[in-house]
PDB file of N, CA and C in Angstrom:
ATOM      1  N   UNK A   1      66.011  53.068-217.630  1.00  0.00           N
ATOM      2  CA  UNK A   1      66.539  53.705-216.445  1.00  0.00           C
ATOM      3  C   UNK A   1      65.613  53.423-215.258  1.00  0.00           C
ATOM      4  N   UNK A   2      64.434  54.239-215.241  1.00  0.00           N
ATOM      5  CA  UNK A   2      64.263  54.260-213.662  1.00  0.00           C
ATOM      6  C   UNK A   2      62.445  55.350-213.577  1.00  0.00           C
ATOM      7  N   UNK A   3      61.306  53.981-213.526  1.00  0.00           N
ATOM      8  CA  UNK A   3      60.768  55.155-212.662  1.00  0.00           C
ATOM      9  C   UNK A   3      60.656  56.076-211.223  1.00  0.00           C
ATOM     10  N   UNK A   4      60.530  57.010-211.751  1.00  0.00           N
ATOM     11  CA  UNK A   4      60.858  57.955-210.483  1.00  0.00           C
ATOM     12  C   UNK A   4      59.865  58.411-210.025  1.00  0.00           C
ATOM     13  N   UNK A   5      59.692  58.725-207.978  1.00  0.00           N
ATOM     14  CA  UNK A   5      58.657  59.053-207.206  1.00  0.00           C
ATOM     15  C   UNK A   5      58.471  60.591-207.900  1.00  0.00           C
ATOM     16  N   UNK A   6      57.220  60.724-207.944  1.00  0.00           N
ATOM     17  CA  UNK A   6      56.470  62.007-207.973  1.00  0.00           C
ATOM     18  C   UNK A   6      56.388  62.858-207.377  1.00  0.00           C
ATOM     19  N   UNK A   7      57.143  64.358-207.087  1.00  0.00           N
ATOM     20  CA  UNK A   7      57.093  64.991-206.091  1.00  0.00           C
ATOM     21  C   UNK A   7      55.959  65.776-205.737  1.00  0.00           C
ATOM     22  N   UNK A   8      55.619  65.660-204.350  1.00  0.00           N
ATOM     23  CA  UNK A   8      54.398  66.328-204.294  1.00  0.00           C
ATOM     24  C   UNK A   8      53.916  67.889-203.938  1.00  0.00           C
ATOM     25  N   UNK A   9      52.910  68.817-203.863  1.00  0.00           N
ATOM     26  CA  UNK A   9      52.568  69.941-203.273  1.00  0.00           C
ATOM     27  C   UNK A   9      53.228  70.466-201.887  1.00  0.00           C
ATOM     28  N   UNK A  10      54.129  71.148-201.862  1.00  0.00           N
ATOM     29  CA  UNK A  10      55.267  71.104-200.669  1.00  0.00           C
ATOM     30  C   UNK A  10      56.848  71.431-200.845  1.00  0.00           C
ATOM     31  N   UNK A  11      56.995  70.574-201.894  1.00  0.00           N
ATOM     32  CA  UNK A  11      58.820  70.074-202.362  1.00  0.00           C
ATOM     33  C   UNK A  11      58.864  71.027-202.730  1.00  0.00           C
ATOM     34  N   UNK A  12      59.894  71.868-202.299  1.00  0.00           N
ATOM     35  CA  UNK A  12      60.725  73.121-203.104  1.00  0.00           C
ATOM     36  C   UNK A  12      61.143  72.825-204.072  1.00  0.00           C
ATOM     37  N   UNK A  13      61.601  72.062-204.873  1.00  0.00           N
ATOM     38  CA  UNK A  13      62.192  71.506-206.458  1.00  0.00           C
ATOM     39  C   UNK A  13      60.613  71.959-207.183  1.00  0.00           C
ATOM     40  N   UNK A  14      59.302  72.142-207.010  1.00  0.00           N
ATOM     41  CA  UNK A  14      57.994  72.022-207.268  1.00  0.00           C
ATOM     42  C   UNK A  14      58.128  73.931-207.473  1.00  0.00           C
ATOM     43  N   UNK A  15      58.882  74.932-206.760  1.00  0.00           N
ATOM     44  CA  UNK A  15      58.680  76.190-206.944  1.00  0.00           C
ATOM     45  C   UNK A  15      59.999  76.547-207.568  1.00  0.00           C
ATOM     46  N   UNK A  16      60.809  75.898-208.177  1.00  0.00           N
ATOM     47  CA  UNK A  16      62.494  76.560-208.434  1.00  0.00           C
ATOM     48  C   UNK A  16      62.141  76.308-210.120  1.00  0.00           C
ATOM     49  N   UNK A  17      62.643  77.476-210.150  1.00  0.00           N
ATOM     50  CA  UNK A  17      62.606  78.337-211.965  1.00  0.00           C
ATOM     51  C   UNK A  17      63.597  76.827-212.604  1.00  0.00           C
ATOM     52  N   UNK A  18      63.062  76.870-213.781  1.00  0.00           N
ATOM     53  CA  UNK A  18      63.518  75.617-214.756  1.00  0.00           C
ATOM     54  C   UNK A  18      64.663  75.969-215.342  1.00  0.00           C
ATOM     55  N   UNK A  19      65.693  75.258-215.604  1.00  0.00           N
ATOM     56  CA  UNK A  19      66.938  75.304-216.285  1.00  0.00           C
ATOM     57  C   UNK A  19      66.794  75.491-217.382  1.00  0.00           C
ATOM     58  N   UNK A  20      67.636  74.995-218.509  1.00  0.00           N
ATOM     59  CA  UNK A  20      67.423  75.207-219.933  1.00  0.00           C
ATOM     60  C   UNK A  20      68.225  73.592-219.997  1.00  0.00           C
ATOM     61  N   UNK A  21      68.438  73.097-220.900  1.00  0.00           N
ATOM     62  CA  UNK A  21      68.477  71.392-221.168  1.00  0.00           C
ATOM     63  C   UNK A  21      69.169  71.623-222.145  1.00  0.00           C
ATOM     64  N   UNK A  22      70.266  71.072-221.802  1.00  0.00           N
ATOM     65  CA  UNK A  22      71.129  70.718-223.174  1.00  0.00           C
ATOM     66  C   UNK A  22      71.213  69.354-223.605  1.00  0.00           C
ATOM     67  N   UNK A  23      70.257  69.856-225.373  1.00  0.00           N
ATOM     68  CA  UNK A  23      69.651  68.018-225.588  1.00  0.00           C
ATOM     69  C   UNK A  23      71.479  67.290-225.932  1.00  0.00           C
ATOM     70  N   UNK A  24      72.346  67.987-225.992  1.00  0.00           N
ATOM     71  CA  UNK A  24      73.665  67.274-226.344  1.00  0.00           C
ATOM     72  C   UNK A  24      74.345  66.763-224.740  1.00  0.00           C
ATOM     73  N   UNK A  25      73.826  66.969-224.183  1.00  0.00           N
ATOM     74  CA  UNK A  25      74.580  66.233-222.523  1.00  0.00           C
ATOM     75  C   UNK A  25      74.385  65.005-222.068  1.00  0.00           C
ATOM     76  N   UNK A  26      75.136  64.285-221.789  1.00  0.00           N
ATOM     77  CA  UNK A  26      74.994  62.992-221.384  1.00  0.00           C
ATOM     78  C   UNK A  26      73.780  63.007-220.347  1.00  0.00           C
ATOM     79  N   UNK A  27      73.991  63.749-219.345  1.00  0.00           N
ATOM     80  CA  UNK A  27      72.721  63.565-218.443  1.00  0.00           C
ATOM     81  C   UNK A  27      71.430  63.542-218.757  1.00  0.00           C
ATOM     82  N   UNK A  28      71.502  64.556-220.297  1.00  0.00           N
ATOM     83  CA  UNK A  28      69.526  64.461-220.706  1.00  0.00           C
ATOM     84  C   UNK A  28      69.688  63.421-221.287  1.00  0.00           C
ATOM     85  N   UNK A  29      70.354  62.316-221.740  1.00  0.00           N
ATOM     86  CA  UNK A  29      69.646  60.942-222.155  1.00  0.00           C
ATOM     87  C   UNK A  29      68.903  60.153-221.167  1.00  0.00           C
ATOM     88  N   UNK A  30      69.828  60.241-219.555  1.00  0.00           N
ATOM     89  CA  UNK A  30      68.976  59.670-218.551  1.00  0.00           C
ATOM     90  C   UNK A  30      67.695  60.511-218.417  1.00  0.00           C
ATOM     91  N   UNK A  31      68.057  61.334-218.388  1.00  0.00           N
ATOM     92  CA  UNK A  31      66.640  62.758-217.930  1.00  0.00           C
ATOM     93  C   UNK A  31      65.415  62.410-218.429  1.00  0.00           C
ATOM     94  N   UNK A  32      65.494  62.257-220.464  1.00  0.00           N
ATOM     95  CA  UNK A  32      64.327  62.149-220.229  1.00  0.00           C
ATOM     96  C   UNK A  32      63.912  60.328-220.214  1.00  0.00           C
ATOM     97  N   UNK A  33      65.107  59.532-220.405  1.00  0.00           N
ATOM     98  CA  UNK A  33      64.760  57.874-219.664  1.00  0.00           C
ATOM     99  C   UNK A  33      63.643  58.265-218.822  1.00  0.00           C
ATOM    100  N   UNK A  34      64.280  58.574-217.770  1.00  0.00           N
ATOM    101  CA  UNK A  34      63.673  58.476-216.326  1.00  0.00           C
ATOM    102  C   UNK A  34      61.986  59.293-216.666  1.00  0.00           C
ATOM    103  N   UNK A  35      62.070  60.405-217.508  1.00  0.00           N
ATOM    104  CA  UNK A  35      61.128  60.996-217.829  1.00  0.00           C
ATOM    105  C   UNK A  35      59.588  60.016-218.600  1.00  0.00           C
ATOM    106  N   UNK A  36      60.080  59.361-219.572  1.00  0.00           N
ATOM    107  CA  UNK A  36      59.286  58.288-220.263  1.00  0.00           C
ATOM    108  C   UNK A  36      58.934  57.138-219.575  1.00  0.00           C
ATOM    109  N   UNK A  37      59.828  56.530-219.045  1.00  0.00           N
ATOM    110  CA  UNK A  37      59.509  55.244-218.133  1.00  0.00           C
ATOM    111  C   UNK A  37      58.260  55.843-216.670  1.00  0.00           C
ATOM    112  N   UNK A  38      58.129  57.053-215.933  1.00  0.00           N
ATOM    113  CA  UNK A  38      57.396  57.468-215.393  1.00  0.00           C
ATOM    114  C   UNK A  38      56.586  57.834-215.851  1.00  0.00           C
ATOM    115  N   UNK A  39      56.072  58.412-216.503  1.00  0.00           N
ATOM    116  CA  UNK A  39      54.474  58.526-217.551  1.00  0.00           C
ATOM    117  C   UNK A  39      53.972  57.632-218.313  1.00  0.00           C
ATOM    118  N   UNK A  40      54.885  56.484-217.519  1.00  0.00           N
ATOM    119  CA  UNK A  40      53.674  55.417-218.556  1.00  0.00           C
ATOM    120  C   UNK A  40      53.006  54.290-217.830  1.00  0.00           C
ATOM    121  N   UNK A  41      53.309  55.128-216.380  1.00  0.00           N
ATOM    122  CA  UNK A  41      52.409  53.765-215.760  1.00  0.00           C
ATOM    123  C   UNK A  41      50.451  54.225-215.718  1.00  0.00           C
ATOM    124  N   UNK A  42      49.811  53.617-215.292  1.00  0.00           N
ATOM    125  CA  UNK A  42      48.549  53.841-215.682  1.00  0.00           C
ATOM    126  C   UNK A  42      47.887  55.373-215.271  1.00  0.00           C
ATOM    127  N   UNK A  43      47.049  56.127-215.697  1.00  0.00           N
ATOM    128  CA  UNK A  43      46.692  57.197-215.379  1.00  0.00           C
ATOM    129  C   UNK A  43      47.299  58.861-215.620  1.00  0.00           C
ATOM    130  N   UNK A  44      48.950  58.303-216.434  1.00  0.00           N
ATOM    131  CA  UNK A  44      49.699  59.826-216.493  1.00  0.00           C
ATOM    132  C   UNK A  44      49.449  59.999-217.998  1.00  0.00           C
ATOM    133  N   UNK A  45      49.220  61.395-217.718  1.00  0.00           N
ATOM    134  CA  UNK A  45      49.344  61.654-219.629  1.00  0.00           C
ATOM    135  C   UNK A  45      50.635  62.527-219.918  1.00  0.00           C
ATOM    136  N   UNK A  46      51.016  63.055-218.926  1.00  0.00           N
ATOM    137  CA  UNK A  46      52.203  64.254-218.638  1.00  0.00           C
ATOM    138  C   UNK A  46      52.625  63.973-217.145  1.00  0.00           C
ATOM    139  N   UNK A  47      54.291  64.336-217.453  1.00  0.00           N
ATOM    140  CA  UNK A  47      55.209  64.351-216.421  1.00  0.00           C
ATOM    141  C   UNK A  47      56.256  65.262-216.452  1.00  0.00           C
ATOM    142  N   UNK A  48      56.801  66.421-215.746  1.00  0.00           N
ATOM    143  CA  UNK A  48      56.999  67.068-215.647  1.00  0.00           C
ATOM    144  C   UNK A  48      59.124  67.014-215.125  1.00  0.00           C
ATOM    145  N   UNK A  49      59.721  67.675-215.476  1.00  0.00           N
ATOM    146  CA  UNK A  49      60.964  66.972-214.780  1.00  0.00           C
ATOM    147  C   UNK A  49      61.148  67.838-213.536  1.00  0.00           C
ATOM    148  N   UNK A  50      60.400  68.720-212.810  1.00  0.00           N
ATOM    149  CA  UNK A  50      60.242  69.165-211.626  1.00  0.00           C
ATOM    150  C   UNK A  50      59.596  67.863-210.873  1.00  0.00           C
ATOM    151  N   UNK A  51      58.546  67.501-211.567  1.00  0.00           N
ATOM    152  CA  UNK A  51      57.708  66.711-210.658  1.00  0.00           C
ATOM    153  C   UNK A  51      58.689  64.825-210.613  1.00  0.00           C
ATOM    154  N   UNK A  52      59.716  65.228-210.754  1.00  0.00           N
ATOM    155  CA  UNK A  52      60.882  63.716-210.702  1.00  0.00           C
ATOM    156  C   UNK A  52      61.918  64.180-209.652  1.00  0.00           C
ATOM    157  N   UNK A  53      62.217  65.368-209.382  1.00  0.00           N
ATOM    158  CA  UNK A  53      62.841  66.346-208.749  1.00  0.00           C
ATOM    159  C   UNK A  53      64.147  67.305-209.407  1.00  0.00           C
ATOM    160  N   UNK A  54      64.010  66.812-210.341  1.00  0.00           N
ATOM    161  CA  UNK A  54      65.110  67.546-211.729  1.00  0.00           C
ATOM    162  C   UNK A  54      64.098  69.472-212.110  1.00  0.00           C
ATOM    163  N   UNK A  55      65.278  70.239-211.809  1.00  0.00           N
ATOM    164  CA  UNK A  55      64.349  71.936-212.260  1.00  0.00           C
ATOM    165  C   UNK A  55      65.030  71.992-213.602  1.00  0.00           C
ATOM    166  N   UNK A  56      64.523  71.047-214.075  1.00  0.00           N
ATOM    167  CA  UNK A  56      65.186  71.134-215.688  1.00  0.00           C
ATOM    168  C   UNK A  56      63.715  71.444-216.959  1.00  0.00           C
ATOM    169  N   UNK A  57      63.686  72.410-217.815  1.00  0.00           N
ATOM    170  CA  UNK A  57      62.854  72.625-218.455  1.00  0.00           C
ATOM    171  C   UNK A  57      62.267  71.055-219.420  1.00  0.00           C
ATOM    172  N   UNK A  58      62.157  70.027-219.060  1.00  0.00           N
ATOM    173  CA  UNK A  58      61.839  69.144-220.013  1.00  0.00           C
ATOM    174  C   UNK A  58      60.262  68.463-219.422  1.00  0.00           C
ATOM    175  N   UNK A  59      59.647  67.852-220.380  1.00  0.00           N
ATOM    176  CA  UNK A  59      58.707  67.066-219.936  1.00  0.00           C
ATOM    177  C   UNK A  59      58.086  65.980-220.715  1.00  0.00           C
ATOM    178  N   UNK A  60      57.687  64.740-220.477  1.00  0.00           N
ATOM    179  CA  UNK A  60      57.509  63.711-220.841  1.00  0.00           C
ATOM    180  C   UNK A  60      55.433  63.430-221.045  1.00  0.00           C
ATOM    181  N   UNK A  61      55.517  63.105-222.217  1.00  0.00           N
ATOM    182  CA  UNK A  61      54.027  62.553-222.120  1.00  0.00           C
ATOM    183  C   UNK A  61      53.372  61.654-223.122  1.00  0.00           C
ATOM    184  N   UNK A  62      52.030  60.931-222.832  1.00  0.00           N
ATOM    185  CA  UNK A  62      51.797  59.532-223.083  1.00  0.00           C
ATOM    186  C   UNK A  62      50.081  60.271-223.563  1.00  0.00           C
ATOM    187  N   UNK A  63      50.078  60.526-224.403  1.00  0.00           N
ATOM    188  CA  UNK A  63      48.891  60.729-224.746  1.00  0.00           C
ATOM    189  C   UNK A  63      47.939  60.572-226.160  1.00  0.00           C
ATOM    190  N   UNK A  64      47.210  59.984-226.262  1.00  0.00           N
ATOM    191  CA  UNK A  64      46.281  58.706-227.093  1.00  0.00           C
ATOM    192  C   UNK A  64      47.737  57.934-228.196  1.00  0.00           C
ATOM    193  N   UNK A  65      48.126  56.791-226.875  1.00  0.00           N
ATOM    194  CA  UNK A  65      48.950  56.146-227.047  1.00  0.00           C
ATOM    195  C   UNK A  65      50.646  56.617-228.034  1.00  0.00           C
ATOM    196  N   UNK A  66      50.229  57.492-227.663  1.00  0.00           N
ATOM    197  CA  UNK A  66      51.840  58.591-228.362  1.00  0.00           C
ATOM    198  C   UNK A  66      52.624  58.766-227.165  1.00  0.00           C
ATOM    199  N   UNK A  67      53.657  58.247-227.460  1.00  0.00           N
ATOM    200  CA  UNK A  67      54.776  58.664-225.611  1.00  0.00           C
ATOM    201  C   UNK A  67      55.889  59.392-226.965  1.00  0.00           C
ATOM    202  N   UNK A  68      56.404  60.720-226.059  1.00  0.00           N
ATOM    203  CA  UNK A  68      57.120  61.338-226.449  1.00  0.00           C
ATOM    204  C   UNK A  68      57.964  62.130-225.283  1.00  0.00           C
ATOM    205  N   UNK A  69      58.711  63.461-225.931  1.00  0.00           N
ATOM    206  CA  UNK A  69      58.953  64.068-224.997  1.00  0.00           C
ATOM    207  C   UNK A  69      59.461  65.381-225.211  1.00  0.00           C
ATOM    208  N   UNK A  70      59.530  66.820-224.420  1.00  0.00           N
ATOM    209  CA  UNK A  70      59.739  67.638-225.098  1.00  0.00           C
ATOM    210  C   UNK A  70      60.661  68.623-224.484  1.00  0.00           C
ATOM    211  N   UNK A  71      62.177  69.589-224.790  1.00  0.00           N
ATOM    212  CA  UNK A  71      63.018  69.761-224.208  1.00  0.00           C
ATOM    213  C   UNK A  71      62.854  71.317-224.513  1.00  0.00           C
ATOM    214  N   UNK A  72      63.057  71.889-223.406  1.00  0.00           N
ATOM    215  CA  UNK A  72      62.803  73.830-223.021  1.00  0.00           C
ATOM    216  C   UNK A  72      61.778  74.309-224.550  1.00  0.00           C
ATOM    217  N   UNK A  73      60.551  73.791-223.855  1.00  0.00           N
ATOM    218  CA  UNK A  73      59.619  73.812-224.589  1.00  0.00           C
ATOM    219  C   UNK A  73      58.854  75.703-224.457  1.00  0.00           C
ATOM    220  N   UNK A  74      58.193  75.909-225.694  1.00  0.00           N
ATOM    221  CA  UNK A  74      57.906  77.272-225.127  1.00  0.00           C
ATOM    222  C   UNK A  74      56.712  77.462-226.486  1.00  0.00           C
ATOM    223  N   UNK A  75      55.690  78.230-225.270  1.00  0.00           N
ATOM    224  CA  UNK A  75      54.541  78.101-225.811  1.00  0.00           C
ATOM    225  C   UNK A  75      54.680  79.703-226.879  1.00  0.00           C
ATOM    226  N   UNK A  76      54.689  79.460-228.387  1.00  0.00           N
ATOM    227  CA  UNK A  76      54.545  80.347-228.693  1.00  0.00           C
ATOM    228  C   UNK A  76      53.001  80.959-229.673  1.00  0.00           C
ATOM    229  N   UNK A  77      52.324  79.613-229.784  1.00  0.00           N
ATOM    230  CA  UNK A  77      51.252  80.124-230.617  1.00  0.00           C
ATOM    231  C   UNK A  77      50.155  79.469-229.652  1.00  0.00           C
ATOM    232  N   UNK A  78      48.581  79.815-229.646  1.00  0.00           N
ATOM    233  CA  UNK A  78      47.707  79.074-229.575  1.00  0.00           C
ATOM    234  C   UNK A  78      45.852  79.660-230.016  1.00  0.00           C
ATOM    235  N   UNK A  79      45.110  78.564-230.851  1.00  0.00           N
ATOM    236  CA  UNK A  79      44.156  78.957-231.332  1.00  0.00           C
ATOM    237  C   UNK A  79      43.085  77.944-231.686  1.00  0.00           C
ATOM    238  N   UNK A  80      42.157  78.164-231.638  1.00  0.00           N
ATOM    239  CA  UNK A  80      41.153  77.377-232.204  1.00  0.00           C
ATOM    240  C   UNK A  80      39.865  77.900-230.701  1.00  0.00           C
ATOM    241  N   UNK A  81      39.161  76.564-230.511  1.00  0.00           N
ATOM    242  CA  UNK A  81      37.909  77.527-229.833  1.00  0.00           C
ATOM    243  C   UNK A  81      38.134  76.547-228.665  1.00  0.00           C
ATOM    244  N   UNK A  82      37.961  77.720-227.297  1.00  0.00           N
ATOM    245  CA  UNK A  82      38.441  77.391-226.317  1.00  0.00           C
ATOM    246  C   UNK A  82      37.485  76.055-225.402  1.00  0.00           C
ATOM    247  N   UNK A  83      37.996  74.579-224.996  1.00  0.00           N
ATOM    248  CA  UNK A  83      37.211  73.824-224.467  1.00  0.00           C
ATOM    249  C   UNK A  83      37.403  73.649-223.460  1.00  0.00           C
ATOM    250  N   UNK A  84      36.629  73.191-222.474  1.00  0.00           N
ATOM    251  CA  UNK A  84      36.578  72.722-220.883  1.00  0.00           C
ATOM    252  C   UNK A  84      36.821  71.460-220.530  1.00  0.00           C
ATOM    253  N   UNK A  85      38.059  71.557-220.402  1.00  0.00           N
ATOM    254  CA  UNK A  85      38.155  70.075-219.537  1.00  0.00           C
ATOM    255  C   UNK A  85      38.499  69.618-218.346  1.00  0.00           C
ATOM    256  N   UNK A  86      38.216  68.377-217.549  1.00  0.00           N
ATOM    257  CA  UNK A  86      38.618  67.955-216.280  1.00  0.00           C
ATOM    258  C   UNK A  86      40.079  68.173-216.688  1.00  0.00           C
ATOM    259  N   UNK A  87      40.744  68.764-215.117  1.00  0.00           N
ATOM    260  CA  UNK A  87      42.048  68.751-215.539  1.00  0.00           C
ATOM    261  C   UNK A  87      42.970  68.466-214.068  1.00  0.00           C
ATOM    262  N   UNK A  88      44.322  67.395-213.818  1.00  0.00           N
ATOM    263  CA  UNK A  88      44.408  67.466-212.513  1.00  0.00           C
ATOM    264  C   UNK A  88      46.089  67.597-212.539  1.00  0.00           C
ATOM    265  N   UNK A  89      46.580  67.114-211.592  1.00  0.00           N
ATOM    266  CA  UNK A  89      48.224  67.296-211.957  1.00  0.00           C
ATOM    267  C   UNK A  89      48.728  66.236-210.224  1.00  0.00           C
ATOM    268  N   UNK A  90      49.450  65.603-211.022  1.00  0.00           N
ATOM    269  CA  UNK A  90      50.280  64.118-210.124  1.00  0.00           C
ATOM    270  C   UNK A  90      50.481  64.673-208.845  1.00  0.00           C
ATOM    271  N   UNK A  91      51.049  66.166-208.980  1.00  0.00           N
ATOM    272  CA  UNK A  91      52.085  66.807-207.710  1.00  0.00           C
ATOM    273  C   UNK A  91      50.508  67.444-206.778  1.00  0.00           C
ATOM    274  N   UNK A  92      49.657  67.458-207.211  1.00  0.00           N
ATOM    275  CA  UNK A  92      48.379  68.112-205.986  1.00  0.00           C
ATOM    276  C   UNK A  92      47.587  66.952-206.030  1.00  0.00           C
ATOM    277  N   UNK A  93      47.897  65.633-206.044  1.00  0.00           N
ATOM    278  CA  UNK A  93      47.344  64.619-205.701  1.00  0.00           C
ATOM    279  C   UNK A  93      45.427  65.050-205.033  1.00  0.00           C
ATOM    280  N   UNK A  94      44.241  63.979-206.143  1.00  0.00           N
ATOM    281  CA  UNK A  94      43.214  64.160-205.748  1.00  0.00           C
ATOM    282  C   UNK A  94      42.392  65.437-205.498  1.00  0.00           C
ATOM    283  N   UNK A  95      43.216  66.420-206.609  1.00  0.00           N
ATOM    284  CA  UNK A  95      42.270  67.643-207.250  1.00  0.00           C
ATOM    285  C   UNK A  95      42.197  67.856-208.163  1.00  0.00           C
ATOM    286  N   UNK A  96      41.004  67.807-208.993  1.00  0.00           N
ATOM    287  CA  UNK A  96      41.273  68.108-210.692  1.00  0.00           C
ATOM    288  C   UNK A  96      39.914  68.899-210.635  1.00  0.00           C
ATOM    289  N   UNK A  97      40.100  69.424-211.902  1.00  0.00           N
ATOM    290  CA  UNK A  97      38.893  71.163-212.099  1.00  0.00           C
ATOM    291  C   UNK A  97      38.614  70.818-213.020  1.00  0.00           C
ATOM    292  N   UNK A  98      37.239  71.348-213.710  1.00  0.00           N
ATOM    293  CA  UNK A  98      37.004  71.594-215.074  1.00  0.00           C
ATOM    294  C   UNK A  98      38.058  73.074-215.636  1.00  0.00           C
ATOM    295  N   UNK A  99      38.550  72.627-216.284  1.00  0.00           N
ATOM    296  CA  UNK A  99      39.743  73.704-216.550  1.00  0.00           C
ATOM    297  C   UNK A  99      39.202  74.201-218.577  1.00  0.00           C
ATOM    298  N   UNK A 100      39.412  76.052-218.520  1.00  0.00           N
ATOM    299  CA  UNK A 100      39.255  75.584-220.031  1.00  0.00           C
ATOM    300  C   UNK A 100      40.878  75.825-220.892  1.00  0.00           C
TER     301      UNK A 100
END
């Protein structure tokens, strides 16, 4: 399909509550296309389908060479011992934190 521009710190699509994704709709086959083909150019590990301009709960990512993708995802467990890492995001361009 299509990589797509990155929306940045500003775009109202960046503050609008996420849909829910129906993985049976023709449109999420493009969705997450467009989703995979954009996280894999150099430097993304995660892509967001806000940050394509879609407020659709899905998101795409490329990380130690694993591209996948994941549809109205929801965090229900998390554990082990908490680490610090640099952390930045496409849409606030040229800020990243030690985040833990």
């Amino acid at each position: 399909m299509a990589v797509r521009e990155i929306r940045v710190f500003g775009d109202p699509v960046l503050r609008t509550a996420g849909e829910l994704v129906d993985p049976a709709a023709p449109s999420t086959k493009a969705l997450v296309q467009d989703l995979l083909d954009t996280v894999q150019l150099p430097g993304r590990a995660g892509v967001a389908a806000h940050q394509i301009g879609v407020a659709s709960r899905a998101f795409s990512y490329l990380v130690d060479d694993r591209l996948g993708y994941v549809l109205n995802p929801e965090l229900v467990e998390t554990r082990g011992e908490e680490q610090e890492i640099d952390e930045g995001c496409l849409s606030v361009p040229d800020l990243g934190f030690p985040t833990p």
